[in-house]
N, C-alpha and C. Protein backbone atom coordinates (compact mmCIF):
# COMPACT_ATOMS: atom_id res chain seq x y z
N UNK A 1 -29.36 4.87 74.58
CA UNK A 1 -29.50 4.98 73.13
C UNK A 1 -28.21 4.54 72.44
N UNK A 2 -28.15 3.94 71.11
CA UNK A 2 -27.47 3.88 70.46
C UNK A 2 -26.37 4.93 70.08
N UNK A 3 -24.78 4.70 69.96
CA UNK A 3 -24.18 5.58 69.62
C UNK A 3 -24.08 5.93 68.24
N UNK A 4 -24.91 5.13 67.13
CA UNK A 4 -25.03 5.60 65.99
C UNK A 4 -25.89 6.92 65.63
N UNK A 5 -27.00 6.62 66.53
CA UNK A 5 -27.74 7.70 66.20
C UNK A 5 -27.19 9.36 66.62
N UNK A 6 -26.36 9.42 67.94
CA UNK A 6 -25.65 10.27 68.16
C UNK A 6 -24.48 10.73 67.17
N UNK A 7 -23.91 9.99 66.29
CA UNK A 7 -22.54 9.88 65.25
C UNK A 7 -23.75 10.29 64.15
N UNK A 8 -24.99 10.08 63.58
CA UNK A 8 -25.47 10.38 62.57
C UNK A 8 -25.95 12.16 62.91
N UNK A 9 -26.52 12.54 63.96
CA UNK A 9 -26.87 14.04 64.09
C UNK A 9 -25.80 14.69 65.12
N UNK A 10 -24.84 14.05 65.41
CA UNK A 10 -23.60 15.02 66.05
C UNK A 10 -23.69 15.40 67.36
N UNK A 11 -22.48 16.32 67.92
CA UNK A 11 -23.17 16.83 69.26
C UNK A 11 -23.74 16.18 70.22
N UNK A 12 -24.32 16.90 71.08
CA UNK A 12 -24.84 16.04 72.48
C UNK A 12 -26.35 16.25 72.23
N UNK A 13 -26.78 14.82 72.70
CA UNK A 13 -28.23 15.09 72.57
C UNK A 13 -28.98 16.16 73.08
N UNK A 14 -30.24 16.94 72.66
CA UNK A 14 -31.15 17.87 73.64
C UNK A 14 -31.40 17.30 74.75
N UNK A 15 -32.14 18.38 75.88
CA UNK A 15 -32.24 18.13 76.93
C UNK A 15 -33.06 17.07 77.60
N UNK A 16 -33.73 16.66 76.60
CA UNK A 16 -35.28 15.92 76.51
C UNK A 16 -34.89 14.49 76.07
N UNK A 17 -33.27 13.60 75.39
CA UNK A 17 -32.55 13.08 74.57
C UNK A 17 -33.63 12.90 72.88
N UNK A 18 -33.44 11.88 72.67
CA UNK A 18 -33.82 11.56 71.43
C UNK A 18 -34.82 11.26 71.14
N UNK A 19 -35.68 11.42 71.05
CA UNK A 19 -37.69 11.01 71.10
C UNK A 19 -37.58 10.61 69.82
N UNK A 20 -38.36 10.16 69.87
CA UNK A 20 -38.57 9.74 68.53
C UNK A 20 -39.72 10.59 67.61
N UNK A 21 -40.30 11.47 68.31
CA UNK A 21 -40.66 12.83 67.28
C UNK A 21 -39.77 13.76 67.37
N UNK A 22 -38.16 13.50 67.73
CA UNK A 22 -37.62 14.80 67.14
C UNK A 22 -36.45 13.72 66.29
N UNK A 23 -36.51 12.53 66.36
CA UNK A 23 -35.50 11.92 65.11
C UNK A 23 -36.66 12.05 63.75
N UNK A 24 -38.11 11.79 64.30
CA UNK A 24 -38.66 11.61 63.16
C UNK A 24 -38.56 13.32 62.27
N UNK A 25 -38.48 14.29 62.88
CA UNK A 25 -38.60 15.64 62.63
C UNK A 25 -36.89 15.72 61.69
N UNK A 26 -36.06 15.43 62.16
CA UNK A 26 -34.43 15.83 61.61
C UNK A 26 -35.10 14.70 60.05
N UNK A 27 -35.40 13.78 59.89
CA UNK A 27 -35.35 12.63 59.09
C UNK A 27 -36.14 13.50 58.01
N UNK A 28 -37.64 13.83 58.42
CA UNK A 28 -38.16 14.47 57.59
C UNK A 28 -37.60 15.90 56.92
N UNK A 29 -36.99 16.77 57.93
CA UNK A 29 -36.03 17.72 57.28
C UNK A 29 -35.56 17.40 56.01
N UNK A 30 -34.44 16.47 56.54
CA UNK A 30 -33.25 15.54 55.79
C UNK A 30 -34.21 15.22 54.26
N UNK A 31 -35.10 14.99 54.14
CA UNK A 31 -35.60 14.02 53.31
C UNK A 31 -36.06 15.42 52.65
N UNK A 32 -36.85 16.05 52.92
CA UNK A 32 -37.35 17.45 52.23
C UNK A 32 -36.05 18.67 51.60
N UNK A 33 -34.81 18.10 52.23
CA UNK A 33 -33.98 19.04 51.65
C UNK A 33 -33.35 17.97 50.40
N UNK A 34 -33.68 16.92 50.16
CA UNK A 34 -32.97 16.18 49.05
C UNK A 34 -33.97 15.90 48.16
N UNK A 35 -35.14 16.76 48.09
CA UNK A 35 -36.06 16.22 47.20
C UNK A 35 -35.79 17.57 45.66
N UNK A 36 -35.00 18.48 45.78
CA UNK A 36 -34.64 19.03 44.89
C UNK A 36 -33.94 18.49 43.61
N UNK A 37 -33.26 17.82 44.69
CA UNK A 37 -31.49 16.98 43.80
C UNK A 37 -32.18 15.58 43.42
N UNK A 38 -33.20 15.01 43.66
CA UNK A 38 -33.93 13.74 43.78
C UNK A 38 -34.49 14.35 41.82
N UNK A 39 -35.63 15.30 42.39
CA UNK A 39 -35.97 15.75 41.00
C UNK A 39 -35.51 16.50 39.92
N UNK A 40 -33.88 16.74 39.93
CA UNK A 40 -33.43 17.25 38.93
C UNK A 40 -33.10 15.66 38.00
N UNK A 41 -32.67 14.65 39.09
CA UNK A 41 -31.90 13.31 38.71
C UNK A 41 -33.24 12.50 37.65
N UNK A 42 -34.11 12.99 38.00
CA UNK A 42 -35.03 12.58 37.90
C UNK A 42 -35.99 13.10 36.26
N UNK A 43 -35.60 14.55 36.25
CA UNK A 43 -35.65 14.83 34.85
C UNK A 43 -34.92 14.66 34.24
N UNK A 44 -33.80 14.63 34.41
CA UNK A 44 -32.42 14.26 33.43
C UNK A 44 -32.55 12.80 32.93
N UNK A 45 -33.01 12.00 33.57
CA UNK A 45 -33.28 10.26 33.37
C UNK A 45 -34.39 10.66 32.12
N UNK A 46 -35.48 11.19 32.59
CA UNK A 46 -36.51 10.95 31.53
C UNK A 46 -36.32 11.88 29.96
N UNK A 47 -35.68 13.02 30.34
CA UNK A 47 -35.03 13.65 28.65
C UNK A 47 -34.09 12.25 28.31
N UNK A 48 -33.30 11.65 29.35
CA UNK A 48 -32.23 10.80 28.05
C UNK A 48 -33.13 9.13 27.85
N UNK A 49 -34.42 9.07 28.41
CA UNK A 49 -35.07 7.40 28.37
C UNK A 49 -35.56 8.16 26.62
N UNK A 50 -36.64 9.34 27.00
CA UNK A 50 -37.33 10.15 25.45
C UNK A 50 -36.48 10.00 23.95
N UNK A 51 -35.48 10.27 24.40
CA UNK A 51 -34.46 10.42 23.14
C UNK A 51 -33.73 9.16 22.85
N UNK A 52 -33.56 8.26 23.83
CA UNK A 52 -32.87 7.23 23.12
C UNK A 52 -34.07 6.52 22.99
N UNK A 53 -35.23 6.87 23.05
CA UNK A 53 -35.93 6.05 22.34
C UNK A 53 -36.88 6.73 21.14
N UNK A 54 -35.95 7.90 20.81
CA UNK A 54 -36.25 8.07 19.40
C UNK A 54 -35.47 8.31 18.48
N UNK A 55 -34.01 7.27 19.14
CA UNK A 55 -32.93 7.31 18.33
C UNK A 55 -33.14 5.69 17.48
N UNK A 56 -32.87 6.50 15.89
CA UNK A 56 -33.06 5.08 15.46
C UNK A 56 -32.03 4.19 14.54
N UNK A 57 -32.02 3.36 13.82
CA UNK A 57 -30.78 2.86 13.73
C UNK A 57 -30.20 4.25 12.15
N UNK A 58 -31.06 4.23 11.55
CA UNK A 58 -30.89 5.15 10.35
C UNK A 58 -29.93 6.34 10.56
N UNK A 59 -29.08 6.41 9.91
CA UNK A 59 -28.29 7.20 10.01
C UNK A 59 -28.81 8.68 9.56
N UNK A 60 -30.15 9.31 9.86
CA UNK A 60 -30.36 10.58 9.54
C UNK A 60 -30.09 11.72 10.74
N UNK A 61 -30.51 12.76 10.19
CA UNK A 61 -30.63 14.18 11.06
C UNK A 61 -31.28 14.03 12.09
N UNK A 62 -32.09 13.33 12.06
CA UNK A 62 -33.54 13.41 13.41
C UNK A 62 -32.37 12.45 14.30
N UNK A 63 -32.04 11.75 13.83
CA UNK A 63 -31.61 10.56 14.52
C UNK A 63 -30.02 10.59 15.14
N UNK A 64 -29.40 11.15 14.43
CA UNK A 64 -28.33 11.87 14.92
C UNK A 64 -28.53 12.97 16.11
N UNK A 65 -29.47 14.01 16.34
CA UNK A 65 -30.02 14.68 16.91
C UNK A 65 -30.57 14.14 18.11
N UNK A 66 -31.11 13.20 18.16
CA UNK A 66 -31.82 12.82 18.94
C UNK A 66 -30.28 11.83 20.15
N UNK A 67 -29.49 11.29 19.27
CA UNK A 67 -28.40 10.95 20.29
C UNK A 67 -27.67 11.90 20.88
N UNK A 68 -27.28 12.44 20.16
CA UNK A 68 -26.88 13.77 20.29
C UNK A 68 -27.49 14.43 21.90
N UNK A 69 -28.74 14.94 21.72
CA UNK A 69 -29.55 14.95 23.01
C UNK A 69 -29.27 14.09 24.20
N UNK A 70 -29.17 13.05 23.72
CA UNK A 70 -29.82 11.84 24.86
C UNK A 70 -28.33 11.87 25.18
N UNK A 71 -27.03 11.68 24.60
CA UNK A 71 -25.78 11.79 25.15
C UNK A 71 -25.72 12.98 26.04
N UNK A 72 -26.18 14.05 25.96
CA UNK A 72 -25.61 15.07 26.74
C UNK A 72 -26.50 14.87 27.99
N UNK A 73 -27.75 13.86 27.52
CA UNK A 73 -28.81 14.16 29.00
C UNK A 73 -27.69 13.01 29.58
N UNK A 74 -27.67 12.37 29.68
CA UNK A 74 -26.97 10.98 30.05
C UNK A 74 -25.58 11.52 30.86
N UNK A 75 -24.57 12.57 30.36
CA UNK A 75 -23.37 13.31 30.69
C UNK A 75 -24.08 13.89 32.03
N UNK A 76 -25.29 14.72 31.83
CA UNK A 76 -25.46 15.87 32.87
C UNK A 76 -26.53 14.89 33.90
N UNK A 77 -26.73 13.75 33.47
CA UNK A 77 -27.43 12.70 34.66
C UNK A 77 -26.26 12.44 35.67
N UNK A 78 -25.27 11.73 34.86
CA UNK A 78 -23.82 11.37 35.32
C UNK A 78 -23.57 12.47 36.57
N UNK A 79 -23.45 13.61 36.29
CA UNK A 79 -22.99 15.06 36.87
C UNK A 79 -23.98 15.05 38.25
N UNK A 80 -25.28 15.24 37.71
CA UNK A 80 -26.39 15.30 38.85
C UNK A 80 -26.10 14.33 39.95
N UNK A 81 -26.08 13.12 39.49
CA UNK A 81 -25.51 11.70 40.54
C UNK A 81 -24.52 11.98 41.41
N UNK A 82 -23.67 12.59 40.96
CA UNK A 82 -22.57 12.68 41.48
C UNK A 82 -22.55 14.39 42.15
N UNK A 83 -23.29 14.82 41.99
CA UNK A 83 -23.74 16.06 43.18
C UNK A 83 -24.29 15.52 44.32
N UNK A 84 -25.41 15.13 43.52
CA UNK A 84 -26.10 14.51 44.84
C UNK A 84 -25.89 13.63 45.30
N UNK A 85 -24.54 13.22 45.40
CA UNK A 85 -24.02 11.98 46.61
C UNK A 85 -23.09 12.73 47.42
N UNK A 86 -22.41 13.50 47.03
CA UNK A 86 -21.61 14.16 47.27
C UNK A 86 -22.39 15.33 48.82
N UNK A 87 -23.28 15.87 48.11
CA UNK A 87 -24.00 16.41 48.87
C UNK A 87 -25.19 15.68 50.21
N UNK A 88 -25.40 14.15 49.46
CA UNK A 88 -25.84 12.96 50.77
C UNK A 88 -24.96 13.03 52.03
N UNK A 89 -23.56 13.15 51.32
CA UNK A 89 -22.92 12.21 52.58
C UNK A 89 -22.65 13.62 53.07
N UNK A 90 -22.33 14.84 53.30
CA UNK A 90 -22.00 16.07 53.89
C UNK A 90 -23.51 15.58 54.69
N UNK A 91 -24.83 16.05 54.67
CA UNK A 91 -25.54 15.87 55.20
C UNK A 91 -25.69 14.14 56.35
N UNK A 92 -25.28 13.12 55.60
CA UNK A 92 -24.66 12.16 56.59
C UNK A 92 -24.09 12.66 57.67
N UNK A 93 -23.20 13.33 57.39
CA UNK A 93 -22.10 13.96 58.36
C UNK A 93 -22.18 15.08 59.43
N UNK A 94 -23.42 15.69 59.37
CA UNK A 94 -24.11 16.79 59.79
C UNK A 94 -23.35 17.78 59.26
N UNK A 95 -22.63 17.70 57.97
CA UNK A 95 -21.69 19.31 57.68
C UNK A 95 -23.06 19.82 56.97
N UNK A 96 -22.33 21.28 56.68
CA UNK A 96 -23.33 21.67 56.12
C UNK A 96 -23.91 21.93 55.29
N UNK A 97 -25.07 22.29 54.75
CA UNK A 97 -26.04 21.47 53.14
C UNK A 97 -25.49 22.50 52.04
N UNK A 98 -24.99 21.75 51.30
CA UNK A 98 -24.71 22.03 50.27
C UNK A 98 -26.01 22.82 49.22
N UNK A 99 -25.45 23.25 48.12
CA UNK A 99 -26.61 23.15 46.81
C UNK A 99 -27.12 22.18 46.74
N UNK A 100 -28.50 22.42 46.31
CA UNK A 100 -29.25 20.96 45.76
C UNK A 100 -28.87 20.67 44.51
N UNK A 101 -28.47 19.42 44.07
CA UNK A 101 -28.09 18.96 42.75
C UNK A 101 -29.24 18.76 41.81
């Protein structure tokens, strides 16, 4: 086997080595523990797409408001991104799982 796949889940292989229903099993783990941080990134995108597209050029209240919004979704998208990479590569690494972002 490849020494990547050993450098991606750590340690010495099980006794059985690497089957490919127990890489497919860690993968699916892997993938089910990032679907938290996937869908926070994921509402934060669609509050700031909503609002900047009901920001309009007019300099009123609604419209001020509405950037207003969409700036802070846009700040805490920024934030989310940057959890959840942060928290990718620990899991890259086999350390261990962080919060979901």
């Amino acid at each position: 086997m490849s020494a990547e796949i050993v450098d991606i889940f750590g340690g010495e292989p099980p006794a059985e080595g690497y089957s490919k229903a127990y890489v497919d099993s860690v993968h699916a783990e892997a993938f089910r523990d990032l679907e938290g941080g996937i869908s926070s990134i994921w509402c934060a995108s669609e509050i700031a797409q909503n609002y900047i597209q009901q920001c309009g050029t007019a300099d009123t209240p609604a419209n001020r408001r509405a950037l207003e919004v969409a700036t802070f979704a846009i700040r805490q998208l920024g934030e989310l991104i940057e959890l959840f990479k942060t928290d990718y590569d620990k899991r890259w690494h086999n350390e261990k799982n962080g919060e979901d972002a």
